[in-house]
N, C-alpha and C. Protein backbone atom coordinates (compact mmCIF):
# COMPACT_ATOMS: atom_id res chain seq x y z
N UNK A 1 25.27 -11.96 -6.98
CA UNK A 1 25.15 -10.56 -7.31
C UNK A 1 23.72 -10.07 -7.12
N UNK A 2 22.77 -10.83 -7.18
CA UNK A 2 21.05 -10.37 -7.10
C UNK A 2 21.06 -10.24 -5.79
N UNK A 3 21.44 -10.76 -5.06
CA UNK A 3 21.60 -10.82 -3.75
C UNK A 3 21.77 -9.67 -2.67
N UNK A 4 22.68 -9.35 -3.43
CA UNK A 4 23.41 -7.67 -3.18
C UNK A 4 22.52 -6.68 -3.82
N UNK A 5 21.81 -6.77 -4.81
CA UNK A 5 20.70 -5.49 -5.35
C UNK A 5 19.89 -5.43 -4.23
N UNK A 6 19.34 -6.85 -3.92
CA UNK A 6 17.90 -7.26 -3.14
C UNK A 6 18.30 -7.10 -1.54
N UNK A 7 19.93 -7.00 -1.33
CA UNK A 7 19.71 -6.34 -0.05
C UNK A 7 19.83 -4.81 0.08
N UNK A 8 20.08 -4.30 -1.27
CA UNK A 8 20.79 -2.66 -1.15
C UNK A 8 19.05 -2.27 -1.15
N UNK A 9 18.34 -2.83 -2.08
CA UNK A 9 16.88 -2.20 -2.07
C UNK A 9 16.26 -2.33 -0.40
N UNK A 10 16.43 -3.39 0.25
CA UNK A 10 15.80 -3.88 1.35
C UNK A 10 16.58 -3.01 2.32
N UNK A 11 17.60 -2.23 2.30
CA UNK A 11 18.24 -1.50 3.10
C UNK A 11 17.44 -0.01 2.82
N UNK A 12 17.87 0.27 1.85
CA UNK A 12 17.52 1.71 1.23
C UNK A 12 15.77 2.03 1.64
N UNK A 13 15.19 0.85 1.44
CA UNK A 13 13.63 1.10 2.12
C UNK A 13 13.47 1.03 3.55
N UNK A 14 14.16 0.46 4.35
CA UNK A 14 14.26 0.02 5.67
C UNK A 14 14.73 1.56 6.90
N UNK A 15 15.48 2.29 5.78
CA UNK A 15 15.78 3.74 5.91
C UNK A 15 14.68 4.38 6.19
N UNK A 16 14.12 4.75 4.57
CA UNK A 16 12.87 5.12 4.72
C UNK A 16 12.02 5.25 5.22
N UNK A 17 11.78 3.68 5.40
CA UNK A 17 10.60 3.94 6.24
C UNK A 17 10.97 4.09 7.89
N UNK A 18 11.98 3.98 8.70
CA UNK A 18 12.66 4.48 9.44
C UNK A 18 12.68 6.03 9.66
N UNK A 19 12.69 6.57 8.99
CA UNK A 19 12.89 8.04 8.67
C UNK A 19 11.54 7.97 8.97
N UNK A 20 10.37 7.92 7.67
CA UNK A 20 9.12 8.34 8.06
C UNK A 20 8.72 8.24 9.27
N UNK A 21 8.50 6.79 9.59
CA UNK A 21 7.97 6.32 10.89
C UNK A 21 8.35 7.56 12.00
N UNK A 22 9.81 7.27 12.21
CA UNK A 22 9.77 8.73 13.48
C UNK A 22 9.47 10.45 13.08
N UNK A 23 9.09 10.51 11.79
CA UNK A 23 8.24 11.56 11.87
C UNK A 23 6.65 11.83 11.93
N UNK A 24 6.03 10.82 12.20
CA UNK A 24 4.86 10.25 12.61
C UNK A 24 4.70 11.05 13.64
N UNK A 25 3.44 11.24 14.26
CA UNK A 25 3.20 11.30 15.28
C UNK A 25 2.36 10.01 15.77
N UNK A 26 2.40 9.53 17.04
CA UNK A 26 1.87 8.64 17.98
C UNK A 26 0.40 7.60 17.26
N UNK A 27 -0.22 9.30 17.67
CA UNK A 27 -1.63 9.00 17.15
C UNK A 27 -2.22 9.02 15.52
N UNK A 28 -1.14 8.70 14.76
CA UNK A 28 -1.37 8.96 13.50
C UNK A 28 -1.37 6.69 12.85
N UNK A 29 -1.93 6.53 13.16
CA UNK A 29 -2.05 4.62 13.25
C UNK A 29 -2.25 4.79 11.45
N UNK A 30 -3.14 5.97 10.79
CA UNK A 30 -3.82 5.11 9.83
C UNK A 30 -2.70 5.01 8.85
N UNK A 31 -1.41 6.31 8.90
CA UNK A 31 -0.95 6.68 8.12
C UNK A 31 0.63 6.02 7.91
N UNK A 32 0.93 5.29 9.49
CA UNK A 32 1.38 4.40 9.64
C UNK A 32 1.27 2.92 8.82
N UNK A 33 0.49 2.86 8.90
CA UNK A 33 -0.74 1.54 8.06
C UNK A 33 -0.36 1.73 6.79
N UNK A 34 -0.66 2.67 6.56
CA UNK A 34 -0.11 3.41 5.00
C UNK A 34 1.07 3.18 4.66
N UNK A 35 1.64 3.57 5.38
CA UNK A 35 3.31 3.71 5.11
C UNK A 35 3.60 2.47 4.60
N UNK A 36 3.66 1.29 6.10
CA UNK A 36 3.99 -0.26 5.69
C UNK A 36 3.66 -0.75 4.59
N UNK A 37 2.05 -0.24 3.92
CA UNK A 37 1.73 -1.47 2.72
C UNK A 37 2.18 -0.88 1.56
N UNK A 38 2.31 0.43 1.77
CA UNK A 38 3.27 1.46 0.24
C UNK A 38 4.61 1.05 0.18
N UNK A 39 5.30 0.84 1.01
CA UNK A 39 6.63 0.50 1.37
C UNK A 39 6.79 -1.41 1.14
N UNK A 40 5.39 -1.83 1.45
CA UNK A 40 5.77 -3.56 1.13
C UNK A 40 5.52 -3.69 -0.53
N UNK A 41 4.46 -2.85 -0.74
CA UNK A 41 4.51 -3.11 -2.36
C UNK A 41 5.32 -2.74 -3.11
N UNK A 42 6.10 -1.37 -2.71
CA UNK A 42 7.31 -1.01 -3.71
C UNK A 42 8.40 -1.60 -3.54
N UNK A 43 8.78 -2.39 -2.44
CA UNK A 43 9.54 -3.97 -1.61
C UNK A 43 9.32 -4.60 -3.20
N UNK A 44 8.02 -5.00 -2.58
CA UNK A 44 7.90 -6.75 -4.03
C UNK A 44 7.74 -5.74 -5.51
N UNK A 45 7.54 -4.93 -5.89
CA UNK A 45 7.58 -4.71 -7.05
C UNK A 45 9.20 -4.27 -7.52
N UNK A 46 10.49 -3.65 -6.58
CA UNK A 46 11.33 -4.11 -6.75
C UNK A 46 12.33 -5.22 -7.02
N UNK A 47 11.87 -6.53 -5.89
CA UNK A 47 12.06 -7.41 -5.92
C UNK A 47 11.58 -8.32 -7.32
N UNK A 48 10.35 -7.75 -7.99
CA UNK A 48 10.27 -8.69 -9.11
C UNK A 48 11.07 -7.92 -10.42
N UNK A 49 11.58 -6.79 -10.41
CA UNK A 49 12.05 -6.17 -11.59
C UNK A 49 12.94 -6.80 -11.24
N UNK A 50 14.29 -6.56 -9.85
CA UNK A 50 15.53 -7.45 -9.85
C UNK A 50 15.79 -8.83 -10.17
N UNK A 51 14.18 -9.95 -10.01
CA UNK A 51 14.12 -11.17 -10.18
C UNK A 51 14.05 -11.26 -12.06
N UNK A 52 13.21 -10.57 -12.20
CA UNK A 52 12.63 -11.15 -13.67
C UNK A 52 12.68 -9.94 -14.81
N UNK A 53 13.86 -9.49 -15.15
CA UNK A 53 14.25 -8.34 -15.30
C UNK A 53 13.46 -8.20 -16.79
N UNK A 54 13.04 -9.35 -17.46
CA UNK A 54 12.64 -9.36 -18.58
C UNK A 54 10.95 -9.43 -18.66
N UNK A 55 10.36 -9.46 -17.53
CA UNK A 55 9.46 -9.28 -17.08
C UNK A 55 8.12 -8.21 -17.75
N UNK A 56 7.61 -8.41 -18.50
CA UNK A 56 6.76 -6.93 -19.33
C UNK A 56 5.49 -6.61 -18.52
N UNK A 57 6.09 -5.29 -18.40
CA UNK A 57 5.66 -4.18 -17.88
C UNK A 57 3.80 -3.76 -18.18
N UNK A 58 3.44 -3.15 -17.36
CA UNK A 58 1.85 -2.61 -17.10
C UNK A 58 1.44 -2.06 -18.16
N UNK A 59 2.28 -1.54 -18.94
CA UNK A 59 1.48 -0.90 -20.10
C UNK A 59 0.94 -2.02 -21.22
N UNK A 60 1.73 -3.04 -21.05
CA UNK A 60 1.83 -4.66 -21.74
C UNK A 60 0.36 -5.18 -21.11
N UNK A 61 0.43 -4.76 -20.34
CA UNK A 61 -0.92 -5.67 -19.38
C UNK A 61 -2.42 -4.65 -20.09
N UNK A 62 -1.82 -3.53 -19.87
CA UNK A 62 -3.24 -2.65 -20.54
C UNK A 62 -3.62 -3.00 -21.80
N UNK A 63 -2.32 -3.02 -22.56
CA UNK A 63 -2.53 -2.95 -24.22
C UNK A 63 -3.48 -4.70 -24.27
N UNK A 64 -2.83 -5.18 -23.83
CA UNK A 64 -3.75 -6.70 -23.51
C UNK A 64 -4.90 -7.05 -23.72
N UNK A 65 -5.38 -5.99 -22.40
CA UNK A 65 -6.53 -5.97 -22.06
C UNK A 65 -7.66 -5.21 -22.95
N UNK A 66 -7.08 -4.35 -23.41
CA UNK A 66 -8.10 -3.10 -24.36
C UNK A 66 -8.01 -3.59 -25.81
N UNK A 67 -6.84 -4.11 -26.27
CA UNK A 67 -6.76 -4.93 -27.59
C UNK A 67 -8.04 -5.36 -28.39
N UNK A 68 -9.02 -5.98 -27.66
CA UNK A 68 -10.20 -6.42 -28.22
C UNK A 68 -10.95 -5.54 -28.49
N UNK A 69 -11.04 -4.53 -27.75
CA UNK A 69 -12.32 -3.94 -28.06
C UNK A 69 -11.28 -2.63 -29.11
N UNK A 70 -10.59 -2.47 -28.80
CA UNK A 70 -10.11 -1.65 -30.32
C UNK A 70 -10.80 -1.72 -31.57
N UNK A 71 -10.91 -2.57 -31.91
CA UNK A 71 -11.89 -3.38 -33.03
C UNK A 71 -12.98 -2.76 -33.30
N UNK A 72 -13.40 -2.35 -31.52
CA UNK A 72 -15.00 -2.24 -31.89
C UNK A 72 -15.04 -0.37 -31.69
N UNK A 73 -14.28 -0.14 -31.68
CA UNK A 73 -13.85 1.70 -31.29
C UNK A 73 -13.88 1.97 -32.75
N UNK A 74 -13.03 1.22 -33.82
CA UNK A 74 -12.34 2.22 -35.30
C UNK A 74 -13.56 1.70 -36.00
């Protein structure tokens, strides 16, 4: 069954960026460039919500990180 998410996502982007791409023009390389690595990261950041569904999230990573110095803020 993951199988089938991870190809419906890999389809549904493959569109996309299909779509974009031929509304590109030729000489537009950088935005192209663009496209692929926006489109590969929202790829693997799909791919890890479908993998690791229990997975905690960025705001988990902030609170983390700022935790310590809270301390020194109050």
């Amino acid at each position: 069954m993951i199988w089938v998410k991870i190809a419906g996502v890999s389809l549904v982007l493959a569109m996309i960026v299909k779509f974009e791409w031929l509304r590109l023009n030729q000489g537009h390389t950088r935005e192209r460039a663009t496209l692929i690595i926006l489109a590969a990261m929202g790829w693997v950041a799909a791919l890890l919500v479908i993998l690791f569904p229990e997975m905690p999230g960025p705001i988990m990573l902030i609170d983390w990180l700022y935790r310590p110095l809270a301390g020194l803020i109050s």
